[in-house]
C-alpha atoms as a PDB file:
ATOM      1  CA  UNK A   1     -48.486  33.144 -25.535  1.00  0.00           C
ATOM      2  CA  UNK A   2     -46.501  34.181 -22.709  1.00  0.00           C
ATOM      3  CA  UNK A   3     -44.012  31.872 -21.066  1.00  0.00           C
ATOM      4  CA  UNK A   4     -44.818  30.858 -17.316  1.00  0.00           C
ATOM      5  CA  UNK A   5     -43.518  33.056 -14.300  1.00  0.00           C
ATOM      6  CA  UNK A   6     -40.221  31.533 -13.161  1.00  0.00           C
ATOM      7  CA  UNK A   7     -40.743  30.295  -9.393  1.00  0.00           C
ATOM      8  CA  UNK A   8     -38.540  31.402  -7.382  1.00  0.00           C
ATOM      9  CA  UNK A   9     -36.018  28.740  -6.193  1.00  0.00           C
ATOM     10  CA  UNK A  10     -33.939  28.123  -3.254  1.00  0.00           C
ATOM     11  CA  UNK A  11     -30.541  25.980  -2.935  1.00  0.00           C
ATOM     12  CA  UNK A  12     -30.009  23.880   0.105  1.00  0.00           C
ATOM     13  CA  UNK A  13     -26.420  23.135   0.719  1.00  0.00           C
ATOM     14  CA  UNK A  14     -24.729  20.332   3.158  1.00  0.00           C
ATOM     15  CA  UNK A  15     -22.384  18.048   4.403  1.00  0.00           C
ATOM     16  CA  UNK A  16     -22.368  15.721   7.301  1.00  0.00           C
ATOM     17  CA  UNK A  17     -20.807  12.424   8.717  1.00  0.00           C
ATOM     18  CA  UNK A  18     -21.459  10.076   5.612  1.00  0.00           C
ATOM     19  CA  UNK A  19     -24.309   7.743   6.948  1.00  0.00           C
ATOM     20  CA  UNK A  20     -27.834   5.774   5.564  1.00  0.00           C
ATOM     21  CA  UNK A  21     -30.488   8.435   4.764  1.00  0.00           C
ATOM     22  CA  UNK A  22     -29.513  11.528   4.785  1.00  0.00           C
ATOM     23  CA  UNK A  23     -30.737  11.959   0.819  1.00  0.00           C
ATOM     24  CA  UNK A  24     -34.149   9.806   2.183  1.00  0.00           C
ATOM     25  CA  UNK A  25     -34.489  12.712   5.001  1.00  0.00           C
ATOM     26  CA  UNK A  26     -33.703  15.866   2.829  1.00  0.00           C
ATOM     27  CA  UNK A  27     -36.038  14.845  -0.252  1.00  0.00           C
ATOM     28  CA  UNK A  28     -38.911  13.805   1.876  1.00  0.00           C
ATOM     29  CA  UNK A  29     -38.742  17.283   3.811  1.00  0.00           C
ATOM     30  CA  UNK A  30     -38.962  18.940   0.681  1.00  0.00           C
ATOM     31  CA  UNK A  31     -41.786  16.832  -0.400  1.00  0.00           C
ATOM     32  CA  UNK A  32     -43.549  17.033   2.876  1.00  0.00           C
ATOM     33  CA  UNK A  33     -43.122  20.823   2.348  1.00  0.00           C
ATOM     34  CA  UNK A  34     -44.747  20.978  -0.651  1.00  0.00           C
ATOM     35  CA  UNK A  35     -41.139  21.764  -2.637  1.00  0.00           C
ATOM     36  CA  UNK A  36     -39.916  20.279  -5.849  1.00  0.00           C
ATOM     37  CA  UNK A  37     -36.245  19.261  -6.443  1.00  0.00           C
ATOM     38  CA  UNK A  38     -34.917  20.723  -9.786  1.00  0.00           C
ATOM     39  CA  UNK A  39     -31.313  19.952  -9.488  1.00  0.00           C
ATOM     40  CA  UNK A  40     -29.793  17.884  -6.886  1.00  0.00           C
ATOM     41  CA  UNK A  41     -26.066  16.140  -6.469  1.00  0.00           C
ATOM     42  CA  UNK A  42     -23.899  14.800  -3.763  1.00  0.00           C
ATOM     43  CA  UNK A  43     -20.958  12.975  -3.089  1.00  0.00           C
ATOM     44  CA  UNK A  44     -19.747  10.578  -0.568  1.00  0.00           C
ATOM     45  CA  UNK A  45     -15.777  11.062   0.642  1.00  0.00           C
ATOM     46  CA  UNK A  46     -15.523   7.482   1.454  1.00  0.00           C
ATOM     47  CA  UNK A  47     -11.980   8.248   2.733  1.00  0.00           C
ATOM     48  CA  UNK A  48     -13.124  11.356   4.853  1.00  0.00           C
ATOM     49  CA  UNK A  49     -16.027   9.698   5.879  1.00  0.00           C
ATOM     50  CA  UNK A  50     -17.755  12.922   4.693  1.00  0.00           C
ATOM     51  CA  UNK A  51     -21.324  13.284   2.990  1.00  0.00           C
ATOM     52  CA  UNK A  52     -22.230  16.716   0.443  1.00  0.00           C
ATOM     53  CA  UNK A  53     -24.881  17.519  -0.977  1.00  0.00           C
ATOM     54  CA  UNK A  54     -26.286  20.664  -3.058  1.00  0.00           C
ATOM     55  CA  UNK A  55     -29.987  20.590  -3.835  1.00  0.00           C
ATOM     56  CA  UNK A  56     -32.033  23.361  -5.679  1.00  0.00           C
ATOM     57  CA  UNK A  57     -35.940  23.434  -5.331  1.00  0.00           C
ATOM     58  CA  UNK A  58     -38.977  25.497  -5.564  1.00  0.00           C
ATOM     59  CA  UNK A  59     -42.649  25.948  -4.340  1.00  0.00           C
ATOM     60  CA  UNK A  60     -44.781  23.411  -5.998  1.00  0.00           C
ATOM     61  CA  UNK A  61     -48.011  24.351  -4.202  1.00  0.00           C
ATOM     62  CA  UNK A  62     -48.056  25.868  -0.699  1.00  0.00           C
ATOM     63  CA  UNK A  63     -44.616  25.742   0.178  1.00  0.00           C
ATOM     64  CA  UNK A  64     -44.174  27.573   3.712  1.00  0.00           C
ATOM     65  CA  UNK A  65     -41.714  30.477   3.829  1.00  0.00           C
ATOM     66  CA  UNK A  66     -37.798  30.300   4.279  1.00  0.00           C
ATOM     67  CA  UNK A  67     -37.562  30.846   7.460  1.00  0.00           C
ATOM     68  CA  UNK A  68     -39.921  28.161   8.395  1.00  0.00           C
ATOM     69  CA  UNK A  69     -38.594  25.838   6.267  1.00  0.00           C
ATOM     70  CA  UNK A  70     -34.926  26.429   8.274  1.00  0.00           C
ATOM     71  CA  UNK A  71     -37.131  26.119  11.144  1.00  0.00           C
ATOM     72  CA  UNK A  72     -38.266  22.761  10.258  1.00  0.00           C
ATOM     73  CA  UNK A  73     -35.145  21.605   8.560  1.00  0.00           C
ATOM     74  CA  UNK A  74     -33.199  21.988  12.028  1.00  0.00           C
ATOM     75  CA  UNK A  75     -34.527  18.519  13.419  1.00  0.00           C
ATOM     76  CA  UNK A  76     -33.261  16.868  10.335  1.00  0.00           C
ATOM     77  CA  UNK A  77     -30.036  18.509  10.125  1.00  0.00           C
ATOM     78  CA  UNK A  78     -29.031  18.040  14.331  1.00  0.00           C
ATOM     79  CA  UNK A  79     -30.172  14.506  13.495  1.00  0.00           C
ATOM     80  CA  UNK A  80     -27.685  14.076  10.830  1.00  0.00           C
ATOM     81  CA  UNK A  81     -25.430  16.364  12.554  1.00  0.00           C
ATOM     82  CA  UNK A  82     -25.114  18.439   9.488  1.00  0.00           C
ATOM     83  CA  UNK A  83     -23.029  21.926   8.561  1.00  0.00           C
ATOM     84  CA  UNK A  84     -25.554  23.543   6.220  1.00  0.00           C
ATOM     85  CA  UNK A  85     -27.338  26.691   4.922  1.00  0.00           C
ATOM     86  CA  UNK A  86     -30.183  27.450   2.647  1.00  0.00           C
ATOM     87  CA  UNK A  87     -30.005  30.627   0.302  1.00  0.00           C
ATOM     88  CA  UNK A  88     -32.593  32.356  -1.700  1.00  0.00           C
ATOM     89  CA  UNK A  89     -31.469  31.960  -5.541  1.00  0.00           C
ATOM     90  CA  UNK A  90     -33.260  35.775  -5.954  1.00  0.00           C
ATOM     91  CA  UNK A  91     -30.917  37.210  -3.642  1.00  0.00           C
ATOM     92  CA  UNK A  92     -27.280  37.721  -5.323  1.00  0.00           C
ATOM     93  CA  UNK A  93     -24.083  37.869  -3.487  1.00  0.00           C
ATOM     94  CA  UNK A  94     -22.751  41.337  -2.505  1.00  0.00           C
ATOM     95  CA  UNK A  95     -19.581  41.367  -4.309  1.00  0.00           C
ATOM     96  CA  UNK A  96     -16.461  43.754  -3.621  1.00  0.00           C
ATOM     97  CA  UNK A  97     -13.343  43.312  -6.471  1.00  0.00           C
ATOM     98  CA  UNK A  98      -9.637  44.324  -5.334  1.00  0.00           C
ATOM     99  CA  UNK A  99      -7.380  45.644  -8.315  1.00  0.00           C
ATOM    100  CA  UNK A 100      -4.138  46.750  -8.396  1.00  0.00           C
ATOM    101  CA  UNK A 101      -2.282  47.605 -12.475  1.00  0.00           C
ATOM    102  CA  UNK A 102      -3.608  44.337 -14.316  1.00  0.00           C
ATOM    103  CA  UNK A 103      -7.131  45.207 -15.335  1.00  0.00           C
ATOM    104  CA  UNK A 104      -7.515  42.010 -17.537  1.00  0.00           C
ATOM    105  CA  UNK A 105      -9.801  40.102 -14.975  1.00  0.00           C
ATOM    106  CA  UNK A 106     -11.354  42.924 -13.658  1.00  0.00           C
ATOM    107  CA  UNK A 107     -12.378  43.870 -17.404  1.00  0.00           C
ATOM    108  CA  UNK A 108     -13.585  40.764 -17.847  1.00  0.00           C
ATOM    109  CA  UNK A 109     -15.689  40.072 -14.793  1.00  0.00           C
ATOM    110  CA  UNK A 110     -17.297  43.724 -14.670  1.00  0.00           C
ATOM    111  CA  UNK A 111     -18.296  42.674 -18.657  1.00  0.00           C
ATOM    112  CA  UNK A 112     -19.938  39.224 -17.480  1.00  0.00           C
ATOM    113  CA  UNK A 113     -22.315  41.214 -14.726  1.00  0.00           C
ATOM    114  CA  UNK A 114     -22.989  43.878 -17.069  1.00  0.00           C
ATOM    115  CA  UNK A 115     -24.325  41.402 -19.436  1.00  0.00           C
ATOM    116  CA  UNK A 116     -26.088  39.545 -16.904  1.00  0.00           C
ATOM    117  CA  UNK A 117     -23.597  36.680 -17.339  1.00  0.00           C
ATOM    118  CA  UNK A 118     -22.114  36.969 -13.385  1.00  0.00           C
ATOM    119  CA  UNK A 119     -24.988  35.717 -10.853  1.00  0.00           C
ATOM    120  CA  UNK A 120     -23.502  38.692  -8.237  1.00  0.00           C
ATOM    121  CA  UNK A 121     -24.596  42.205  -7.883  1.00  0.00           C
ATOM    122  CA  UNK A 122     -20.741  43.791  -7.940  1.00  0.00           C
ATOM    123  CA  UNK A 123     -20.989  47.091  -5.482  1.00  0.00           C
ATOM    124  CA  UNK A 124     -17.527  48.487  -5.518  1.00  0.00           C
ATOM    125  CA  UNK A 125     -14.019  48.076  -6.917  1.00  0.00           C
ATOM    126  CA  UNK A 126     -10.988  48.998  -4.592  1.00  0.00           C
ATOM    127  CA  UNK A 127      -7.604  49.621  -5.576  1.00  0.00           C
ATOM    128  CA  UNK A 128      -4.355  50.745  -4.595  1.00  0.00           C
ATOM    129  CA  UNK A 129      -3.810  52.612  -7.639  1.00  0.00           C
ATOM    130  CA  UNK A 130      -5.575  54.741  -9.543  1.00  0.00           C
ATOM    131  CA  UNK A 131      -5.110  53.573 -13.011  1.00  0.00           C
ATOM    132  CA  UNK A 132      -8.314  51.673 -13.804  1.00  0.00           C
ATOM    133  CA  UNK A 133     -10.431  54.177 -12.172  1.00  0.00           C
ATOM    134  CA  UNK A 134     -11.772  55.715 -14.968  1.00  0.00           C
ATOM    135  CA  UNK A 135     -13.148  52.320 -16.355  1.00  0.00           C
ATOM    136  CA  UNK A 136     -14.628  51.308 -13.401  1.00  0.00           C
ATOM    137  CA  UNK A 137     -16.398  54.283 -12.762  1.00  0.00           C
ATOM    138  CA  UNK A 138     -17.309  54.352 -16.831  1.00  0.00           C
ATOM    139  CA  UNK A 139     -18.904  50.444 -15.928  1.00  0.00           C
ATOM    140  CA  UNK A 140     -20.734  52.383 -13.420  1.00  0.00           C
ATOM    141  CA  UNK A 141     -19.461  50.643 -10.205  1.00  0.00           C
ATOM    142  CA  UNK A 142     -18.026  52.808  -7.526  1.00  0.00           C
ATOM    143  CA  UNK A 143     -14.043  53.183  -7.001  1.00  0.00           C
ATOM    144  CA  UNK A 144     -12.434  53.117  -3.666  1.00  0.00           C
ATOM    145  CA  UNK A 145      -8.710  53.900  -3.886  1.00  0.00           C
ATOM    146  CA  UNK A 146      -6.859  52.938  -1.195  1.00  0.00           C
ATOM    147  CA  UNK A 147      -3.498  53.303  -1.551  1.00  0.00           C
ATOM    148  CA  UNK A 148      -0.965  51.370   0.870  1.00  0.00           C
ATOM    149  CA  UNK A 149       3.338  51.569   1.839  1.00  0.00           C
ATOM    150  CA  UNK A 150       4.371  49.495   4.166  1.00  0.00           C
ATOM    151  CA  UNK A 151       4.135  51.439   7.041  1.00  0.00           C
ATOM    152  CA  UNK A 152       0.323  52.394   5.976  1.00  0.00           C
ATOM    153  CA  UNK A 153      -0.233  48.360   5.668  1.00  0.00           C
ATOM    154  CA  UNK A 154      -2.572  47.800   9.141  1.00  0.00           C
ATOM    155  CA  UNK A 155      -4.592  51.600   8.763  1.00  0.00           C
ATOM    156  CA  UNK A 156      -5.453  50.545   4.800  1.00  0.00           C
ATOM    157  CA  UNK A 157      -6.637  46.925   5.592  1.00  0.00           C
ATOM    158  CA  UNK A 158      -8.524  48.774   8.568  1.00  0.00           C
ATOM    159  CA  UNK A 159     -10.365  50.933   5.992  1.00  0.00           C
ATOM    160  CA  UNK A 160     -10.618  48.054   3.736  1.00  0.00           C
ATOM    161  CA  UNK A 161     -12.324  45.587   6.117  1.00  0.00           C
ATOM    162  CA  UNK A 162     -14.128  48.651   7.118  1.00  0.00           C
ATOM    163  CA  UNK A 163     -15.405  49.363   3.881  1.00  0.00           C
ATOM    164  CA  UNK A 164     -16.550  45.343   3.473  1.00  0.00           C
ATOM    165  CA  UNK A 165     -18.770  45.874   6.396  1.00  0.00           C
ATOM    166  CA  UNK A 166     -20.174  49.285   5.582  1.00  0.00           C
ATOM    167  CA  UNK A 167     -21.339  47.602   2.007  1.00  0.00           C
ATOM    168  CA  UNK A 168     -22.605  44.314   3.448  1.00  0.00           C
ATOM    169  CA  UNK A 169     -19.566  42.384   1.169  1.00  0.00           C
ATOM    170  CA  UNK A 170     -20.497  38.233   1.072  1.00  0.00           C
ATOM    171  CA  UNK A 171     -17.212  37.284  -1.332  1.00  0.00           C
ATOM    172  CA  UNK A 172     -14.191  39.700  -2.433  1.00  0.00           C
ATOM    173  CA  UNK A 173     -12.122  38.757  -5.282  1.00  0.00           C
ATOM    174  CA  UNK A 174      -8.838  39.785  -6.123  1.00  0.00           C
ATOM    175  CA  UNK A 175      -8.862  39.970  -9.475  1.00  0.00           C
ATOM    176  CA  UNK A 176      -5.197  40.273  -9.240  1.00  0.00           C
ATOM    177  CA  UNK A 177      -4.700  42.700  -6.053  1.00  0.00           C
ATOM    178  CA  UNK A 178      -1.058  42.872  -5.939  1.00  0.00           C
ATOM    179  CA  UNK A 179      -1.046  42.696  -1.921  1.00  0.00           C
ATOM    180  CA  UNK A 180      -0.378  40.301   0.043  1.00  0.00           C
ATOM    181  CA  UNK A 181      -3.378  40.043   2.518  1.00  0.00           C
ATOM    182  CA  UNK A 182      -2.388  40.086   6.578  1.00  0.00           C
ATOM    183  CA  UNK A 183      -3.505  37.104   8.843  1.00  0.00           C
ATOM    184  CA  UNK A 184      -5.481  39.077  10.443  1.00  0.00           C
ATOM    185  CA  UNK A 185      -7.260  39.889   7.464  1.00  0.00           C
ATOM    186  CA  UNK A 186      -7.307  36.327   5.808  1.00  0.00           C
ATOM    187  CA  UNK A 187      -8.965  35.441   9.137  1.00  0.00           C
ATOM    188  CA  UNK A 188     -11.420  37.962   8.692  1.00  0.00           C
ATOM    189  CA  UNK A 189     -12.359  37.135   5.201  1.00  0.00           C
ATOM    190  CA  UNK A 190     -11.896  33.441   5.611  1.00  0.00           C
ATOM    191  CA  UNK A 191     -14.398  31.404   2.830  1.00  0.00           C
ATOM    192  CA  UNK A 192     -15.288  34.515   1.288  1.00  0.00           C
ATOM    193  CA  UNK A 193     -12.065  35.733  -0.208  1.00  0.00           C
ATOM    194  CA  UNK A 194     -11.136  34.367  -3.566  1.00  0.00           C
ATOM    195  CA  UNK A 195      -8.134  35.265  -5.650  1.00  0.00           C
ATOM    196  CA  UNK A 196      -6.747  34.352  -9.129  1.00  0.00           C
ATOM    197  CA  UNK A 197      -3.112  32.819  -8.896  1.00  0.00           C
ATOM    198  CA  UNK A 198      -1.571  33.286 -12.428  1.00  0.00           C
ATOM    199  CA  UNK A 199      -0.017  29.962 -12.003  1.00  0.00           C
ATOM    200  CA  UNK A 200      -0.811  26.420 -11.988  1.00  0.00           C
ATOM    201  CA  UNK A 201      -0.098  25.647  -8.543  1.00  0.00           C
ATOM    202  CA  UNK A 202       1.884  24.696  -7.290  1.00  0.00           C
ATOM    203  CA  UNK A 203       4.714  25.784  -9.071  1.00  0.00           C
ATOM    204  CA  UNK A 204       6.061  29.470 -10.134  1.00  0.00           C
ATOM    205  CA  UNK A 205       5.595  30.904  -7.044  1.00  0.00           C
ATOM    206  CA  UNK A 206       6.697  34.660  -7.168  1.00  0.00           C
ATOM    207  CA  UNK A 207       7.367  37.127  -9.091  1.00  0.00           C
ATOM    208  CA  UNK A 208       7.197  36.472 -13.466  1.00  0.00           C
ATOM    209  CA  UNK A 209       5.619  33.268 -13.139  1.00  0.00           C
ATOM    210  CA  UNK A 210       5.700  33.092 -17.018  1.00  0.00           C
ATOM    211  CA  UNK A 211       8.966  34.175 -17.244  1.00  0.00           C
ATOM    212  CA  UNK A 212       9.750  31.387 -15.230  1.00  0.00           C
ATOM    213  CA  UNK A 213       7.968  29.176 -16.905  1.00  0.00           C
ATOM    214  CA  UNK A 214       9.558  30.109 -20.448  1.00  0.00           C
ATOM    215  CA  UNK A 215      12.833  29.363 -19.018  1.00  0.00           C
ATOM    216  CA  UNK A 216      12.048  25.714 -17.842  1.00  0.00           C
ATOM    217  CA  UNK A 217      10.565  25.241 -21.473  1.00  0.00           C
ATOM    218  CA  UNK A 218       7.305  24.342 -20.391  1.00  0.00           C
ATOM    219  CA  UNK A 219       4.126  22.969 -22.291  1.00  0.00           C
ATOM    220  CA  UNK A 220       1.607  23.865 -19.928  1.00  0.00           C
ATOM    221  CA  UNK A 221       0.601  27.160 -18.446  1.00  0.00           C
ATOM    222  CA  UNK A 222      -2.627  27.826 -16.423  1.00  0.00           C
ATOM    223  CA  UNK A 223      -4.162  29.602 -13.513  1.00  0.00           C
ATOM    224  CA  UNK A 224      -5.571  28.457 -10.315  1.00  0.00           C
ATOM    225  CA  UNK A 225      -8.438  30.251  -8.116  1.00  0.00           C
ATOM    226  CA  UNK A 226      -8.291  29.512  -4.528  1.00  0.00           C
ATOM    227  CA  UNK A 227      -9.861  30.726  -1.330  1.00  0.00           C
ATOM    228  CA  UNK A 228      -7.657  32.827   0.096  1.00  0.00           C
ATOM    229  CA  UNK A 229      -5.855  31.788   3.852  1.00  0.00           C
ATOM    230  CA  UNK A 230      -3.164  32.388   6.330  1.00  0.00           C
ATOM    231  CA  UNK A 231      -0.824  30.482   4.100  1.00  0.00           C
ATOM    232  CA  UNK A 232      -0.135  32.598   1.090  1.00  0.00           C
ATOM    233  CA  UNK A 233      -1.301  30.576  -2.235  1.00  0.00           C
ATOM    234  CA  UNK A 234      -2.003  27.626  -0.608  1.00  0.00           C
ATOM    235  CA  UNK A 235      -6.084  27.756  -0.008  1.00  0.00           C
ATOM    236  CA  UNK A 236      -8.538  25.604  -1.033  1.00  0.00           C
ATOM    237  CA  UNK A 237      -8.644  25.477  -4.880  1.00  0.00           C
ATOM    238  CA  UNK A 238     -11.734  26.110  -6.344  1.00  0.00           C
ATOM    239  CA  UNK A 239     -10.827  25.909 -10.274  1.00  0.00           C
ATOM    240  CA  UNK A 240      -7.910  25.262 -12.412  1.00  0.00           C
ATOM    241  CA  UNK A 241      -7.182  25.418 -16.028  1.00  0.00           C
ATOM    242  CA  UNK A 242      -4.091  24.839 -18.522  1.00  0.00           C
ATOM    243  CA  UNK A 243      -3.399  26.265 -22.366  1.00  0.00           C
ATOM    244  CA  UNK A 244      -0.552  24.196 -24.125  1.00  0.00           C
ATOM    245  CA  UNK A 245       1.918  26.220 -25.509  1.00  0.00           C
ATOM    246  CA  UNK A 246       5.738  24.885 -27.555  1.00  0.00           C
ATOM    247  CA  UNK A 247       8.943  26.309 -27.678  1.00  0.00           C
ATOM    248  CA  UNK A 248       7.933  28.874 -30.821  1.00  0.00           C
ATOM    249  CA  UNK A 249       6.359  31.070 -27.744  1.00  0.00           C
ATOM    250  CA  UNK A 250       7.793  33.778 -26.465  1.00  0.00           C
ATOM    251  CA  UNK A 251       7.448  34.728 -22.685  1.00  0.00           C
ATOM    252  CA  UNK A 252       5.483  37.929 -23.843  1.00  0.00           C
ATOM    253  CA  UNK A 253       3.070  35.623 -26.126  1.00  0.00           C
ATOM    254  CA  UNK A 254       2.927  33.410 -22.518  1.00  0.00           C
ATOM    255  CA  UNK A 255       1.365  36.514 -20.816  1.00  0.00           C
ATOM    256  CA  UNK A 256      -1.311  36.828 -23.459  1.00  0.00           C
ATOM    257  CA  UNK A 257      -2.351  33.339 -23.428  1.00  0.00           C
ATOM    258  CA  UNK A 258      -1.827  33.205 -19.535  1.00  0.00           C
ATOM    259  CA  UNK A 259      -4.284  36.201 -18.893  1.00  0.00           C
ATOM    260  CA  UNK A 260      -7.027  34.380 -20.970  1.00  0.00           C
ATOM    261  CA  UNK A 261      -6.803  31.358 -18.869  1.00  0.00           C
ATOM    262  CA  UNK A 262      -6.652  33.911 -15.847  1.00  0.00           C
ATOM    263  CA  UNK A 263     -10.264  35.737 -16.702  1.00  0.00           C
ATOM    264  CA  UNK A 264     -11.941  31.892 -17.255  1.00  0.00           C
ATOM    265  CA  UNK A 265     -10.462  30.196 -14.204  1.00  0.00           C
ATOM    266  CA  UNK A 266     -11.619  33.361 -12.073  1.00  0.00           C
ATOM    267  CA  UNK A 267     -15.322  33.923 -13.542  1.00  0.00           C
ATOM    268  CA  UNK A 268     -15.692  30.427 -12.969  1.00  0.00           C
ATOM    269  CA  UNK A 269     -14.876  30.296  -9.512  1.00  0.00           C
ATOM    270  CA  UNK A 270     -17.102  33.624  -8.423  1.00  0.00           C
ATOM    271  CA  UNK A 271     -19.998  31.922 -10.446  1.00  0.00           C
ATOM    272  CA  UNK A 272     -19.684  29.007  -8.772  1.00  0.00           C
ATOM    273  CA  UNK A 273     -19.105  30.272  -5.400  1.00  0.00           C
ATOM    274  CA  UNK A 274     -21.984  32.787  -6.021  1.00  0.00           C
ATOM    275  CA  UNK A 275     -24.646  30.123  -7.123  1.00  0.00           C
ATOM    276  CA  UNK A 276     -23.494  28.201  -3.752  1.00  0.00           C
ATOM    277  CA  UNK A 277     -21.761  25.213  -5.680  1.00  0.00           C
ATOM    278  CA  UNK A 278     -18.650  24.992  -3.551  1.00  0.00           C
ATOM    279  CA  UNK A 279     -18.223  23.465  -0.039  1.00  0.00           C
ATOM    280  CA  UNK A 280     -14.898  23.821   1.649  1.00  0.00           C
ATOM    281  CA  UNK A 281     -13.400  20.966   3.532  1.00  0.00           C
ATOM    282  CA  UNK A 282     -10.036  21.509   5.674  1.00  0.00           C
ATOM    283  CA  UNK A 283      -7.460  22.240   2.360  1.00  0.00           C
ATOM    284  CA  UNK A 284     -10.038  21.286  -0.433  1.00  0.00           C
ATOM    285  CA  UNK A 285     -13.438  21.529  -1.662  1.00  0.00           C
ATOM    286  CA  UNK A 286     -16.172  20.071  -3.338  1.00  0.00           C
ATOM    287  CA  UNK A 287     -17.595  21.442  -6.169  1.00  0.00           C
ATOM    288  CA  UNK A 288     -20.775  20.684  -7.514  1.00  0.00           C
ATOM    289  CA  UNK A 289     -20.916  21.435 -11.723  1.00  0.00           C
END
């Protein structure tokens, strides 16, 4: 026998002044609508004062359309005085990955949405080098090289941003982009610009992060994936993760272990991000797993 179709389902996302009834007023919409809630969670910042809340759903009977539901939602969400969007689960994020030597997340990530593993539909890889071309292009994902000095710094971020717009980009990751990004740029990419610090921030700031790290004799090394902002390495975190490691490791054996934690922390984050599980708030988020 054949399974059921899968309805297609939708994920409302929010946050708001924390007050009585906002979860009252979102379910009963839905239910009024003729929607059913698969997956819902939410968390009250009692410091902030601050309400979030992520809620999937689909048709259970004659649901109306997306656009009327937004239409309809609107009352409820000036009521509540709410920041919030709705997204069609069928429809994956545009995603654009910026490379520079290190190929080790990029492998990684391209080998997730080849497998059907990433919930993103990846449309380009840029670079300012053309060393991992040949992979990229063997993945099947079209290479943009766009090499930069620092006097060609403003024209390439020009053809970059450029090249965002021209493919409709919603998130670019740096899956280690050795660059650092202009204001200008971090402005124009702001919440949809995430990059993989190999470090546990904050700490190791720089150049050899490992290297440092070997010479304090540390026991923990990690990575950190943050949204990227004016202030370099210092944007909302979206994941972090650690590996012990002793004094029998080498900086060298470091790097290994470091990159693994590196390709995790980052598909993490994109997946999140992509499935709309991540709600930014001044220098922090919420994440909903």
């Amino acid at each position: 026998m054949a399974p059921p179709p899968v309805k297609p389902r939708y994920t409302l996302i929010l946050k708001c002044p924390d007050r009585k009834g906002v979860v009252a007023a979102v379910s009963g919409f839905l239910a009024d609508n003729d929607a059913s809630i698969v997956e819902s969670n939410h968390f009250n910042d009692g410091l902030a004062g601050q309400f979030y809340m992520r809620t999937v759903f689909h048709a259970e009977g004659d649901m109306p359309e997306a656009d009327a539901l937004k239409q309809g939602f609107e009352l409820i969400a000036h009521r509540f005085h709410m920041t919030w969007s709705l997204h069609d689960n069928q429809v994956k994020p545009r995603v654009l990955l910026a490379v520079s030597k290190f190929g080790h997340c990029l492998f990684d990530l391209l080998h997730r949405w080849r497998a059907g593993l990433l919930p993103a539909e990846v449309v380009g890889v840029v670079s300012n080098h053309e060393d991992l071309r040949s992979f990229v292009e063997w993945s099947g994902v079209p290479f943009h090289h766009l090499p930069i000095t620092a006097a060609t710094k403003a024209e390439q971020e020009a053809q970059f941003l450029g090249l965002i717009n021209d493919l409709q980009i919603d998130l670019v990751v740096l899956a280690r982009y050795m660059q650092i990004l202009s204001p200008q740029m971090c402005e124009a990419l702001a919440g949809r610009c995430i990059n993989i610090h190999h470090s546990f921030l904050p700490g190791f700031k720089g150049a050899k992060p490992y290297h440092q790290a070997y010479d304090r004799g540390v026991k923990i090394i990690g990575a950190t994936a943050h949204y990227v902002t004016t202030d370099l390495d210092e944007g909302p975190i979206i994941e972090q993760d650690v590996q012990r490691v002793d004094h029998s490791l080498g900086p060298d054996q470091m790097v290994l272990i470091g990159r693994d934690v590196e390709c995790a922390v980052l598909a993490r984050a994109v997946t999140w991000h992509c499935e709309h599980r991540v709600l930014a708030e001044g220098g922090k988020t919420v994440v909903f797993v």
